[in-house]
Protein backbone atom coordinates (compact mmCIF):
# COMPACT_ATOMS: atom_id res chain seq x y z
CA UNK A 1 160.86 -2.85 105.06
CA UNK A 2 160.78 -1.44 108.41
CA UNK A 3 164.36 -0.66 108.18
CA UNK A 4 163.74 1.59 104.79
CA UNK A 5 161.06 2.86 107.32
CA UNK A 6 163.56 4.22 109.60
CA UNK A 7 165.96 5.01 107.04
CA UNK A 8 162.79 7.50 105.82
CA UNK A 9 161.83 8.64 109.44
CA UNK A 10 165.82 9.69 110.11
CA UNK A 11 165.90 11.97 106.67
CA UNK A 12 162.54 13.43 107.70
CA UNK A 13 163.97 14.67 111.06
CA UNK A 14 167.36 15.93 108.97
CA UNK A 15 165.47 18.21 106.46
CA UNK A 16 162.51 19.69 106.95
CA UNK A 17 162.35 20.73 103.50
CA UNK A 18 161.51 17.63 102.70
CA UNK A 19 157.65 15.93 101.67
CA UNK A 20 158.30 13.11 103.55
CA UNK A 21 154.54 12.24 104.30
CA UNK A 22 153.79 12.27 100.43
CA UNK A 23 156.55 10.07 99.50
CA UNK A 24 157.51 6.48 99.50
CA UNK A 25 159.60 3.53 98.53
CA UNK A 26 158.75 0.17 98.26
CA UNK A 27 161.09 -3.27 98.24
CA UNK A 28 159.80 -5.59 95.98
CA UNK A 29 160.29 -9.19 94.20
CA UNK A 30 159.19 -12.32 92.64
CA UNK A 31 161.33 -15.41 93.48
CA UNK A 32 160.05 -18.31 91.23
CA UNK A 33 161.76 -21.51 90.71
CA UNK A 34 160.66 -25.54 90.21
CA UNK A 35 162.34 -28.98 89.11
CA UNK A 36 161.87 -29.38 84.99
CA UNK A 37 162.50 -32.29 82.70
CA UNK A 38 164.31 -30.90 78.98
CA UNK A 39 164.66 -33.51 76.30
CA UNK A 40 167.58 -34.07 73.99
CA UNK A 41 169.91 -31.93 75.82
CA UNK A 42 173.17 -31.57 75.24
CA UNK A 43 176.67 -30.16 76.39
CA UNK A 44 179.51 -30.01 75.86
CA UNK A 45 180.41 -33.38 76.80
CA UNK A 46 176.89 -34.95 76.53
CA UNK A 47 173.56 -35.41 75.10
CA UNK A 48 170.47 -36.37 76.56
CA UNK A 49 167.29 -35.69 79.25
CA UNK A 50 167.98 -33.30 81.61
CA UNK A 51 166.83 -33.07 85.02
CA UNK A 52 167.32 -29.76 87.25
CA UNK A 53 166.48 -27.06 88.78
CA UNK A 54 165.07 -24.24 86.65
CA UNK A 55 167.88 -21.30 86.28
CA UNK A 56 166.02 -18.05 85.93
CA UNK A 57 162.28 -18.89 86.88
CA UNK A 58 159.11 -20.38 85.71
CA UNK A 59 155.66 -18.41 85.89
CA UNK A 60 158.14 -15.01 86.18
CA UNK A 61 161.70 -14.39 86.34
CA UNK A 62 163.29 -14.42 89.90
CA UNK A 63 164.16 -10.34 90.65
CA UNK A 64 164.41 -7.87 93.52
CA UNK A 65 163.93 -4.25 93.55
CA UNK A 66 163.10 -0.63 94.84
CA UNK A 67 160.74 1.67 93.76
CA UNK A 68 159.84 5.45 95.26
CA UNK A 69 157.88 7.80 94.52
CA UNK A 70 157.50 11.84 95.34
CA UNK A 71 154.24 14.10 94.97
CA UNK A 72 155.81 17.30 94.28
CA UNK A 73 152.02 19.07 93.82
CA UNK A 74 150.18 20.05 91.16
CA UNK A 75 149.92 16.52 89.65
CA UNK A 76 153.37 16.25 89.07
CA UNK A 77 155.07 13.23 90.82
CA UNK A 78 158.90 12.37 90.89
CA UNK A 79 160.07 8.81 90.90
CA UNK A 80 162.24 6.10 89.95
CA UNK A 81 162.36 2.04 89.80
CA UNK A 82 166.11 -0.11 90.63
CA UNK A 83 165.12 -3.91 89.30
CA UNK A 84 168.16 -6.76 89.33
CA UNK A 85 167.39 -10.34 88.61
CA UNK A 86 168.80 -13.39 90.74
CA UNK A 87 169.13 -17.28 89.35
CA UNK A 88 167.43 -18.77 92.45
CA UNK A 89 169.01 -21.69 92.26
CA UNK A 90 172.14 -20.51 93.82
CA UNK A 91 171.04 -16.90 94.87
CA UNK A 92 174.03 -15.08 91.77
CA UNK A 93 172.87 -12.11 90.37
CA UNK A 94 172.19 -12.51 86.67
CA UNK A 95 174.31 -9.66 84.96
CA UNK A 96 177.78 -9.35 86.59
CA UNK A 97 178.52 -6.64 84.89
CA UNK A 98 174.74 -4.83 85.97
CA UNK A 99 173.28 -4.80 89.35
CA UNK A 100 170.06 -3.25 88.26
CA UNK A 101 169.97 -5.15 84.94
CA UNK A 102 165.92 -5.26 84.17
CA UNK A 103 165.66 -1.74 85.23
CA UNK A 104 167.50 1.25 86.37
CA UNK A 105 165.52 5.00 85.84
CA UNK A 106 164.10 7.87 87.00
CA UNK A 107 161.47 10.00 85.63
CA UNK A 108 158.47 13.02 86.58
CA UNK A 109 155.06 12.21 85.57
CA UNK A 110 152.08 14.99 84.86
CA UNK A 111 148.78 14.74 85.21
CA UNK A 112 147.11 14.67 81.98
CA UNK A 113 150.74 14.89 80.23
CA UNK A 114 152.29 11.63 81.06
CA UNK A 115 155.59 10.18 82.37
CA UNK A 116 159.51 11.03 81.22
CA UNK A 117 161.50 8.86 81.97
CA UNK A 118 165.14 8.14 81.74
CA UNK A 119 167.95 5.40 82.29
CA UNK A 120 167.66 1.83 81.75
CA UNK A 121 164.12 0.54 80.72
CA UNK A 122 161.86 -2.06 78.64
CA UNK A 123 160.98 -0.82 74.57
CA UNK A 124 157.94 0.99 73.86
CA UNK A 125 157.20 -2.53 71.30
CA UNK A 126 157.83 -4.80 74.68
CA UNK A 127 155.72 -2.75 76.73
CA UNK A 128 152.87 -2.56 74.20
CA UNK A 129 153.13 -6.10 73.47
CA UNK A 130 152.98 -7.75 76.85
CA UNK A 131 149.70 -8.10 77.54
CA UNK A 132 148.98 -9.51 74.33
CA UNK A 133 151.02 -12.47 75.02
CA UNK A 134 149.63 -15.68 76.24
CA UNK A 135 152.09 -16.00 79.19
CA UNK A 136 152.93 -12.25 79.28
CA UNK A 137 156.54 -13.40 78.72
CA UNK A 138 156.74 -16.29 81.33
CA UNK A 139 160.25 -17.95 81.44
CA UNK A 140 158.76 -20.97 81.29
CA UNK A 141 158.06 -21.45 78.34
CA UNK A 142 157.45 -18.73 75.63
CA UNK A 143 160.11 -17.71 73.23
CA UNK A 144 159.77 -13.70 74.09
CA UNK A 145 163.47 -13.20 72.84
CA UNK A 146 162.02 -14.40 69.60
CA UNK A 147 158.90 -12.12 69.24
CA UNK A 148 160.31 -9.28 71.09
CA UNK A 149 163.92 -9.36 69.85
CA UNK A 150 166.78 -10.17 72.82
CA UNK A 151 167.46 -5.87 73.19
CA UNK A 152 164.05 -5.62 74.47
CA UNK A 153 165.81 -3.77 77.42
CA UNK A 154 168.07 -0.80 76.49
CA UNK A 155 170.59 1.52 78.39
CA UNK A 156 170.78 5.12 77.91
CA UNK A 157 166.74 5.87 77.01
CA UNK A 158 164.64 8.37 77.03
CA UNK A 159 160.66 7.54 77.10
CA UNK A 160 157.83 9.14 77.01
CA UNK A 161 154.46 6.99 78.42
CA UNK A 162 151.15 8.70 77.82
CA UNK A 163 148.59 6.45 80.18
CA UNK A 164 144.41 7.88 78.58
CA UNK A 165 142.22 5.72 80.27
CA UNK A 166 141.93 2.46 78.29
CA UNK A 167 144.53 3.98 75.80
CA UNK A 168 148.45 4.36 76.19
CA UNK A 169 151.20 5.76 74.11
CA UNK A 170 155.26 5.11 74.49
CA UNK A 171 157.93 6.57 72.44
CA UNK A 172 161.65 6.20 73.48
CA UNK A 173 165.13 6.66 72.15
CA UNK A 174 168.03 4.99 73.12
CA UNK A 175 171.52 6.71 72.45
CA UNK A 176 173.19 3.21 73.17
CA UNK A 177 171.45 0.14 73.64
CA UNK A 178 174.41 -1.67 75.64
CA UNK A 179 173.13 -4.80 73.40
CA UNK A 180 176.38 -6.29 72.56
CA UNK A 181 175.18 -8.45 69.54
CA UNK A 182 174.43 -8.28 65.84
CA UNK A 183 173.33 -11.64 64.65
CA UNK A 184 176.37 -13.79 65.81
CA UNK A 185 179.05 -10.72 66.04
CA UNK A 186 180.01 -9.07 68.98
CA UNK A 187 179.98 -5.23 68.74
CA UNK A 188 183.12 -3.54 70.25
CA UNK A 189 180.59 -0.41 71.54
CA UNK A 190 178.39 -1.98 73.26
CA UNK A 191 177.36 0.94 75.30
CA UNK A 192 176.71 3.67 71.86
CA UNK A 193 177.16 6.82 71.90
CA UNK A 194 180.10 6.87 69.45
CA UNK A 195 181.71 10.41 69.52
CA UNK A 196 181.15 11.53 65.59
CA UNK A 197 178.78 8.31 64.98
CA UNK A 198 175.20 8.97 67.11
CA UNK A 199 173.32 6.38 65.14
CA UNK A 200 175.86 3.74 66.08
CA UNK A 201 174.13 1.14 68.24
CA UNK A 202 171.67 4.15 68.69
CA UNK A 203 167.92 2.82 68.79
CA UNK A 204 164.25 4.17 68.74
CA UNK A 205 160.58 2.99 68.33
CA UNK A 206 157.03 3.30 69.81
CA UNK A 207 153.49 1.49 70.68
CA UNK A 208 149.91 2.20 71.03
CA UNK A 209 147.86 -0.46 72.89
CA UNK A 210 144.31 -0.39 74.01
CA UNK A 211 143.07 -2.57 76.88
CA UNK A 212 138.66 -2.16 77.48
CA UNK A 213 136.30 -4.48 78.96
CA UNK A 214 136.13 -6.95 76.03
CA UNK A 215 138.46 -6.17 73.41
CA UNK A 216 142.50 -4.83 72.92
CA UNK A 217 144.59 -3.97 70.14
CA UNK A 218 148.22 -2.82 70.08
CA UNK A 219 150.66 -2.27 67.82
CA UNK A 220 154.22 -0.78 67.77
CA UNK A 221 157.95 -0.48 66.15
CA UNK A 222 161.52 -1.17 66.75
CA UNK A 223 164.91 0.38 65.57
CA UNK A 224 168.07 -0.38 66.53
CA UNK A 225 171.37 1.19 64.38
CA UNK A 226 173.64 -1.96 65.25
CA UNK A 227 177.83 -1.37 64.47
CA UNK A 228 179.91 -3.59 65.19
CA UNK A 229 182.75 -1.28 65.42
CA UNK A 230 183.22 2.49 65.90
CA UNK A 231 184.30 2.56 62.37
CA UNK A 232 182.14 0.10 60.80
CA UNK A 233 178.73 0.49 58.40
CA UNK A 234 175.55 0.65 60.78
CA UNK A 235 173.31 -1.99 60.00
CA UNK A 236 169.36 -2.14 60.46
CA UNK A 237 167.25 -4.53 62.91
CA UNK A 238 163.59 -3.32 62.54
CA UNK A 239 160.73 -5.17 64.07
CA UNK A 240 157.14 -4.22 63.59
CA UNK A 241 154.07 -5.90 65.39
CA UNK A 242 150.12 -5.81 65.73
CA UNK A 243 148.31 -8.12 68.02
CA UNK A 244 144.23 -8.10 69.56
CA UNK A 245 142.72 -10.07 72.52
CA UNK A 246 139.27 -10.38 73.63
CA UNK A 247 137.54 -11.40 76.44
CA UNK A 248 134.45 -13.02 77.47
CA UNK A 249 133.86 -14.11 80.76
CA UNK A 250 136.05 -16.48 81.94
CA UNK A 251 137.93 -16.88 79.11
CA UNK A 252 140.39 -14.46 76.77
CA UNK A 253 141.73 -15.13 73.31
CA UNK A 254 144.61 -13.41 72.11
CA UNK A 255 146.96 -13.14 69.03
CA UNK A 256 149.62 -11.50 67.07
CA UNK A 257 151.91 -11.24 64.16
CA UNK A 258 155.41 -9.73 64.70
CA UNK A 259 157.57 -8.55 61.20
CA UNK A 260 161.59 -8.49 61.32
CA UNK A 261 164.16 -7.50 59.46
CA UNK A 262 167.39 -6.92 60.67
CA UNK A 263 170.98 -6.59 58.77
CA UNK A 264 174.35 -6.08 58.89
CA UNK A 265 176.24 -2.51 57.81
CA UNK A 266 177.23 -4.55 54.75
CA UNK A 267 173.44 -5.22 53.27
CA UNK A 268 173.74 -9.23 54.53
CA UNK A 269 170.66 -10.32 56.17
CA UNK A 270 171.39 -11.38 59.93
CA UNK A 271 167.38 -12.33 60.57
CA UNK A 272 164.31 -12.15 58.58
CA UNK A 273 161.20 -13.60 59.65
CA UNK A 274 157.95 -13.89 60.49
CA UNK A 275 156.02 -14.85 63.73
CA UNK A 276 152.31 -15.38 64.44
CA UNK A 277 151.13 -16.33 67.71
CA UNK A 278 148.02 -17.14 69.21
CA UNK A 279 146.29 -18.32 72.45
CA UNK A 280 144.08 -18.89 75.07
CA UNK A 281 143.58 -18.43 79.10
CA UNK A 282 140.38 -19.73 80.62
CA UNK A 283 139.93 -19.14 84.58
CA UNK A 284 138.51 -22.54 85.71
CA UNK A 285 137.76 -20.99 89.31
CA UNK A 286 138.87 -17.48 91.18
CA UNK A 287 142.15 -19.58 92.21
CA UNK A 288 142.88 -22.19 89.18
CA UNK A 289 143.57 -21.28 85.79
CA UNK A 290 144.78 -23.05 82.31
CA UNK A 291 146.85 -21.39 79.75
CA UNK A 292 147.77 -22.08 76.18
CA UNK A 293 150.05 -20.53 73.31
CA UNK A 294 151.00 -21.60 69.75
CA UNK A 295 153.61 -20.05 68.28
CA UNK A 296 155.40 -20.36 64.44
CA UNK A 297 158.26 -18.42 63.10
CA UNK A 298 158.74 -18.21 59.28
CA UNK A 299 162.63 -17.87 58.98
CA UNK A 300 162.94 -16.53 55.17
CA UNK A 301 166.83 -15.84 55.74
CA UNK A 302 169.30 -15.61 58.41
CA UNK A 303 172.87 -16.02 58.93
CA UNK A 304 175.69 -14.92 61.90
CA UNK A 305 178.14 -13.61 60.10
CA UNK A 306 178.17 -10.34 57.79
CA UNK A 307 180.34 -12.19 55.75
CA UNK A 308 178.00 -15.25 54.99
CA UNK A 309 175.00 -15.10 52.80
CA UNK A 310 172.08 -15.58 54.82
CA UNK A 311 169.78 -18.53 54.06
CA UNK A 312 166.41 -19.86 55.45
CA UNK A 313 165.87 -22.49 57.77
CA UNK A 314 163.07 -24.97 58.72
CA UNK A 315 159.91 -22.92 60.30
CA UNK A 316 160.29 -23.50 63.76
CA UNK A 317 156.75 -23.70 65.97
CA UNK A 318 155.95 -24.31 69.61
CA UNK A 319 153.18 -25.29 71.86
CA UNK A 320 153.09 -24.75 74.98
CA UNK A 321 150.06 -25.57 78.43
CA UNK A 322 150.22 -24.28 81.72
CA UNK A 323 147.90 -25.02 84.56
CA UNK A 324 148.00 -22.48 87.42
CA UNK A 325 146.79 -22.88 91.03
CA UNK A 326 146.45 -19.51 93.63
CA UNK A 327 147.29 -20.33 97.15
CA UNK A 328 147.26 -16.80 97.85
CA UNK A 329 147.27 -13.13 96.01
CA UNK A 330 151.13 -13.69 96.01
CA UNK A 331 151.46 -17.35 96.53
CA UNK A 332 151.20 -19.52 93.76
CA UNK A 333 151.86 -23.36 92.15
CA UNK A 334 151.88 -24.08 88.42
CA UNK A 335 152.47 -27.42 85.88
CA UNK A 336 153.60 -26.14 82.52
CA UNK A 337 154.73 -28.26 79.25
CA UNK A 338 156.14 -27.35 75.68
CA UNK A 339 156.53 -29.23 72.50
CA UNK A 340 159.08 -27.45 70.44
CA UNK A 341 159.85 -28.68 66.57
CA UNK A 342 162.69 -27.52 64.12
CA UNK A 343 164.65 -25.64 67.00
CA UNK A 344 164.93 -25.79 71.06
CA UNK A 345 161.78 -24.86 73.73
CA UNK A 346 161.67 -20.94 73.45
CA UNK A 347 163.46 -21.62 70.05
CA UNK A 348 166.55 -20.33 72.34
CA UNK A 349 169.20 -20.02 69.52
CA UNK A 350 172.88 -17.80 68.98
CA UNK A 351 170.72 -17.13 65.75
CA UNK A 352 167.83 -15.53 67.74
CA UNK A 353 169.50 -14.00 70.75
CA UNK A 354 172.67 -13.12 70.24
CA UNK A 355 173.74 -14.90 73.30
CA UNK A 356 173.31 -18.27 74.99
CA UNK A 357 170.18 -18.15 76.83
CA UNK A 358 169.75 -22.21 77.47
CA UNK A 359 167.96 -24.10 75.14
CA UNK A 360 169.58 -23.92 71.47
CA UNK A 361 173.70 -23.53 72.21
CA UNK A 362 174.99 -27.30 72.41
CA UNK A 363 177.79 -25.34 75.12
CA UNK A 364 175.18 -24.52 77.18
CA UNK A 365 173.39 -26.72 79.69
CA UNK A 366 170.62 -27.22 77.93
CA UNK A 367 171.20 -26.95 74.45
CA UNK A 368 169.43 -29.04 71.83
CA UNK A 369 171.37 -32.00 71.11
CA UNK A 370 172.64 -31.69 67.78
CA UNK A 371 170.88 -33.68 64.27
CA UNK A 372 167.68 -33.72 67.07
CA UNK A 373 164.27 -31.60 65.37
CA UNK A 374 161.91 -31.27 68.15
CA UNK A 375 162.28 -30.96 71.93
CA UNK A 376 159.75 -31.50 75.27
CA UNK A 377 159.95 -30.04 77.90
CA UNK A 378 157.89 -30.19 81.25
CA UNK A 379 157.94 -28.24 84.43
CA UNK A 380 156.66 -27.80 87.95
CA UNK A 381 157.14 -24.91 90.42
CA UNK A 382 156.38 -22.36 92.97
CA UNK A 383 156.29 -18.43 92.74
CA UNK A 384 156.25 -15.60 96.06
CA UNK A 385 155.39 -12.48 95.35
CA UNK A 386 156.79 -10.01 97.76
């Protein structure tokens, strides 16, 4: 920090065109790790309990970033937010490919108006969505790639976020998602924008969510044009949502149902289902707090390959309890456990996100171990906020 400080104080004294006493920028981060227990793993070579170091985070994924900010008068403000994630187990960056993976844009906000924004970002249905989830998308464990889809980030967006009080709108289009999957498939354009073919890997959507005193509702929608070729038929994966909360004094309820239906260029189904959620968080004392979420997906049809009719599976659910304990505002310890049954924790599948995540590849570390229906899993960690 006080190096960015200097940094700042050294551009002042180079331009003194510049509003350096009404700007700023901020380093910031979450590193968040523990030791869990996963049942019925498997790998490659072998199946059974595994013991380790979490790999992306419990409470919060592990990240680091830089945020700034301009007042250019008249309400408006300049600014723009550079996020990357880390594994914190052995300090790699998550994306090779993307330093600022989680976030990388820039926008101008109004007063009254809202913010534009463009670059990298988070969907308008994530964003609404969020706070309507029981963990608010904790790694450990809620299955977030399955409610929110795994392209809940997008390249190449613009958004608009209208911020009324208790009431906010988002709208955004994407004019290539750099999402690389469809179902199982990888797409040769990952990164869109097709010359001749817009809609290819093109996306689009928006939310409405209101947050008062007592009671929230949200709801929003999802597009994304997948292709898996330049050439090739653009499919359809469409996801829909509504959700509520409400709160009464030391404890809030929440819930939600989340639609899907996504499909290949050829009419195939790659995923249609059907998730409800619901849950619980109930602040035992200003530092402690318990947490609880059931989840159940309805899998009508799904298969990875366009070329493969698509058929339905076993309904997977979850449960999942976390206990939370405050040391500090940015200090804190937590104990979290999930039953899974008819698919991995976080029902972390090739089927649901389009890559290997960790819990439902048997070439991954974790992977459920194969002809097993349920899985446990248990862990205990430590999160800094900085």
């Amino acid at each position: 920090m006080r190096n960015i400080a200097v940094a700042a104080a050294v551009l002042c004294g180079l331009s003194s065109s510049l509003a350096c006493a009404q700007s700023s920028i901020t380093l910031y981060g979450v590193f968040d790790t523990g030791i869990e227990y996963v049942s019925r793993a498997s790998t490659a070579t072998s199946v059974g309990g595994l013991v380790g170091m979490q790999k992306y985070g419990g409470l919060s994924a592990s990240r680091w970033g830089l945020r700034g900010e301009e007042d250019l008068g008249d309400g408006l403000k300049a600014s723009f937010w550079l996020e990357s994630g880390f594994t914190p187990g052995d300090g790699k960056l998550v994306s090779a490919s993307q330093l600022f993976y989680r976030q990388a844009a820039i926008g101008l906000t109004k007063s009254g108006f809202g913010k534009v924004s463009l670059g990298r970002q988070y969907t308008s249905l994530m964003e609404s969505m969020v706070n309507f989830l029981p963990f608010k998308t904790s790694v450990a464990y809620e299955p977030a790639n399955t409610i929110a889809g795994a392209a809940y980030r997008e390249d190449n967006m613009v958004k608009y976020t209208g911020d009324f009080g208790s009431t906010h709108v988002l709208a955004h289009y994407s004019f290539g998602t750099g999402f690389a999957f469809q179902g199982g498939q990888m797409s040769s354009i990952p990164n869109g924008e097709v010359p001749g073919n817009s809609r290819a890997q093109a996306a689009f959507g928006g939310g409405v969510y209101y947050l008062g005193e007592s009671l929230g509702v949200a709801a929003g929608y999802d597009q994304i044009n997948n292709a898996l070729t330049a050439m090739s038929p653009i499919g359809e994966d469409r996801k829909a949502f509504i959700a509520a909360s409400y709160e009464t004094g030391p404890i809030r309820f929440m819930g939600g149902y989340r639609w899907r239906d996504s499909r290949y260029g050829n009419g195939v189904t790659a995923i249609r289902d059907n998730i409800y959620w619901a849950g619980m968080s109930y602040s035992m004392t200003p530092a402690m707090k318990l947490i609880a979420g059931y989840y159940y997906d309805q899998v009508l049809g799904a298969s990875l390959s366009p070329n493969t009719k698509a058929a339905g599976l076993p309904n997977f659910s979850q449960f999942t309890l976390m206990g939370t304990y405050s040391l500090s505002k940015r200090t804190t310890v937590y104990l979290v456990s999930a039953y899974a049954h008819n698919g991995p924790v976080d029902y972390d599948t090739l089927l649901q996100t389009g890559a290997s995540y960790g819990y439902g590849n048997p070439t991954t570390m974790n992977g459920l171990a194969n002809g097993q229906k349920s899985q446990v899993a248990v862990a205990a960690g430590l999160r800094v906020i900085f």
